[in-house]
Protein backbone atom coordinates (compact mmCIF):
# COMPACT_ATOMS: atom_id res chain seq x y z
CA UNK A 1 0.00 0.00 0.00
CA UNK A 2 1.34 3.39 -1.21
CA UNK A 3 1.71 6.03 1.62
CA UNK A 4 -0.41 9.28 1.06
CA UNK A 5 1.46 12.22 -0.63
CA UNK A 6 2.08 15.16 1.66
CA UNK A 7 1.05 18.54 0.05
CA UNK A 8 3.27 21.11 1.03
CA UNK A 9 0.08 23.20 1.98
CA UNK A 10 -0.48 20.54 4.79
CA UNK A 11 2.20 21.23 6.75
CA UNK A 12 2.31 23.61 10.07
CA UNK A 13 4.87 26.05 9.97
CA UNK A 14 4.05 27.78 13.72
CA UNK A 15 1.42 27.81 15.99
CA UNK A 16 -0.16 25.50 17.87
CA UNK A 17 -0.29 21.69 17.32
CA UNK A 18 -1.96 19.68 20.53
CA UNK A 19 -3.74 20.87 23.84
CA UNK A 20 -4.27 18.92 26.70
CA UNK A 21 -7.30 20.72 28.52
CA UNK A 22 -8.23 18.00 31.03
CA UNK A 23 -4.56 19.41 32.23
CA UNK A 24 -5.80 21.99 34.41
CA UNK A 25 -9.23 20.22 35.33
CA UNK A 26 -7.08 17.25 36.74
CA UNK A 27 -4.41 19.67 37.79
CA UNK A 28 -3.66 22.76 40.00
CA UNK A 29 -0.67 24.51 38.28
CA UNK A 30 1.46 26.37 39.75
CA UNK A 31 3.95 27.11 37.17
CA UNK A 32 4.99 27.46 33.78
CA UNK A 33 7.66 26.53 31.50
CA UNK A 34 8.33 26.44 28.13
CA UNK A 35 10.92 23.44 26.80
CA UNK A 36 12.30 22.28 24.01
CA UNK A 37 12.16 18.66 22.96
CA UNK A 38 14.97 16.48 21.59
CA UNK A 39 12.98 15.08 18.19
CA UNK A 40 13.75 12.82 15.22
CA UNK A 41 13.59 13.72 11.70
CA UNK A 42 10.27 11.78 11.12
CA UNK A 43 9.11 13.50 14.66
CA UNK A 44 9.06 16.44 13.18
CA UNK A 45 7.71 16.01 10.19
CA UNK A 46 5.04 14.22 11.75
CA UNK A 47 4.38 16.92 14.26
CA UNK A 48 4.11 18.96 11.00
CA UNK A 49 0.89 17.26 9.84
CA UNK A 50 -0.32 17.93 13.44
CA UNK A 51 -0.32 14.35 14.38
CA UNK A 52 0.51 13.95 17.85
CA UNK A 53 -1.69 13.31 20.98
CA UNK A 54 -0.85 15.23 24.96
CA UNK A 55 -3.38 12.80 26.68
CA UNK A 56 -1.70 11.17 29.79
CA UNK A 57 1.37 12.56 29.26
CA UNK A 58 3.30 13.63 32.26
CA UNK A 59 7.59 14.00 33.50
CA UNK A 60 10.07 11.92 35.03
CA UNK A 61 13.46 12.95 35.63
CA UNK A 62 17.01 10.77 35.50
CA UNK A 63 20.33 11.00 36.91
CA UNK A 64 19.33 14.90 36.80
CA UNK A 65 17.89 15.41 33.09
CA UNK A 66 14.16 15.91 32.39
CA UNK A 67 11.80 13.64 30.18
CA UNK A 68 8.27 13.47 28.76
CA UNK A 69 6.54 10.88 28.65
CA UNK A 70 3.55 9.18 27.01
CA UNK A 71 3.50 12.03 24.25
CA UNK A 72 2.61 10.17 21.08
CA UNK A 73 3.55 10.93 18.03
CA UNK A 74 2.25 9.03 14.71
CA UNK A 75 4.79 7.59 12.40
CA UNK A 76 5.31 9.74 9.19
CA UNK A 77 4.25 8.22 6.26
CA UNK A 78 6.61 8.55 3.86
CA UNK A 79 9.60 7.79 6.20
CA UNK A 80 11.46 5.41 4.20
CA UNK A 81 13.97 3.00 5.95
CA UNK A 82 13.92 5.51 9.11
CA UNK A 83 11.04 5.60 12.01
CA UNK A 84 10.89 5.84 15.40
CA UNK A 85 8.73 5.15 18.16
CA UNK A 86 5.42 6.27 18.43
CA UNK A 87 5.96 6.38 22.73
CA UNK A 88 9.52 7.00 23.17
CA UNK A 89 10.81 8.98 26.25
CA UNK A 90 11.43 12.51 25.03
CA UNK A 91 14.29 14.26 26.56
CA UNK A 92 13.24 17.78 27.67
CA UNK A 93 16.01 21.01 27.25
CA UNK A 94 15.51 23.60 29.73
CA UNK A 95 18.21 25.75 31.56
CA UNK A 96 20.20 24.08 34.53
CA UNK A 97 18.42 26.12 37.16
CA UNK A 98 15.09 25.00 36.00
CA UNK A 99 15.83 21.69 35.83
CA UNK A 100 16.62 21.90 39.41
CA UNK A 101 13.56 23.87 40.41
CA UNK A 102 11.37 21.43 38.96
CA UNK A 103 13.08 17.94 40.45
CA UNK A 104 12.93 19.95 43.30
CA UNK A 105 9.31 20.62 43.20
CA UNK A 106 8.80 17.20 41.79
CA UNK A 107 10.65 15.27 44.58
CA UNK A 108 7.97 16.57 47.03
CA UNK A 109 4.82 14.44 47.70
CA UNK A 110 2.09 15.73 45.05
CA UNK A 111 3.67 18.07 42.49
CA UNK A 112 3.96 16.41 39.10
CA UNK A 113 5.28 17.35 35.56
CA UNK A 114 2.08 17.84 32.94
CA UNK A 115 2.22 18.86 29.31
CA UNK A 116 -0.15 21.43 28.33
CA UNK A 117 0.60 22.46 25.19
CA UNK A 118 2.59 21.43 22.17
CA UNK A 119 3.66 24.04 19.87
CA UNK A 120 5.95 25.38 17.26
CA UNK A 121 7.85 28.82 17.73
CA UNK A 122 8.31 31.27 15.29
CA UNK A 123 11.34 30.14 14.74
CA UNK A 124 9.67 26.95 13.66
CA UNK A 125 11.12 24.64 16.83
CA UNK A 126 8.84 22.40 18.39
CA UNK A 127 8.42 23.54 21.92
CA UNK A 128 6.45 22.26 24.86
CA UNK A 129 4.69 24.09 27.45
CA UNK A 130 4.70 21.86 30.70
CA UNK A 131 3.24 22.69 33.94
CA UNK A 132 4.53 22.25 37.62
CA UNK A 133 1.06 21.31 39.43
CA UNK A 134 -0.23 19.28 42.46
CA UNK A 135 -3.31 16.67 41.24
CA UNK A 136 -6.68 18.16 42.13
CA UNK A 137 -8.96 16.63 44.74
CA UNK A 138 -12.87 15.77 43.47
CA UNK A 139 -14.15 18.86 45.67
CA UNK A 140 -11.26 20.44 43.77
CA UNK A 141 -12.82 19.66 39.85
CA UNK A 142 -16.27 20.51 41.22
CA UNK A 143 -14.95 24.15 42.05
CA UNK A 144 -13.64 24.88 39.33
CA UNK A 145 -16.91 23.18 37.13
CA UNK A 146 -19.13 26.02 38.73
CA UNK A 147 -16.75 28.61 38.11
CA UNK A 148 -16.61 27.81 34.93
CA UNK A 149 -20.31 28.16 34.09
CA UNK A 150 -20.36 30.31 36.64
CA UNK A 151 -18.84 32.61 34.17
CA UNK A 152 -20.43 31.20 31.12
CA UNK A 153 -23.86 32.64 32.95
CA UNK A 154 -22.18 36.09 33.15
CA UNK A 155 -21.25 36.06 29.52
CA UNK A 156 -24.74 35.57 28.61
CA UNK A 157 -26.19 38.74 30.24
């Protein structure tokens, strides 16, 4: 079976390629970075066509580096003889002193690593926005479910 041809036209140069919303329903974040992630060439390109899925993805650090994990990306198509793994551990590349804020945060009981948002720059580097966040409680989600069309109400009048 032939693999599909690619227009050019289908391709995303920048902006925005996944969200993860049930992020900050299952999450209270408290912080904000933005990484970049070490990719393959058929990563990218893949990325490209906007095929990639944030759903249960969360960090783990090792021997003092930072990884993503559970961020899917769909094999290319047209890869050839090269491909990689659709759930391979993603090595994350932030600055030394965040790295060591966040282990830091994430070696306390509670606070865990979750992707929010998968992007490219204008640059046109694929960059991940990950969140430093302790898991809500169910009294938690129900809060922030009435604020939410608590504000929805508002909008209407």
């Amino acid at each position: 079976m032939a693999a599909k041809k690619e227009k050019k036209s289908d391709f995303i140069a920048t902006g925005q390629i996944a969200v993860n919303r049930r992020a900050t329903f299952d999450y209270a974040i408290e912080e904000t970075f933005v990484a970049g992630l070490e990719l393959k060439g058929t990563e990218v390109k893949s990325l490209r066509l906007g095929k990639a899925s944030l759903t249960d993805t969360y960090g783990s650090y090792d021997d003092g580096e930072l990884f993503i994990e559970n961020l899917k990306i769909e094999e290319y198509a047209n890869k050839g003889y090269e491909k990689h793994d659709a759930n391979r551990k993603k090595k994350l590349l932030l600055t030394r002193h965040e790295i060591n804020k966040i282990i830091g945060q994430m070696s306390k009981k509670g606070y865990s690593l979750i992707a929010k948002r998968l992007f490219f720059d204008n640059r046109g580097r694929a960059k991940l926005e990950v969140g430093l966040g302790k898991g809500k409680k169910l009294y938690d989600k129900r809060e922030s479910i009435k604020e939410r069309e608590l504000t929805r109400k508002l909008k209407e009048y």
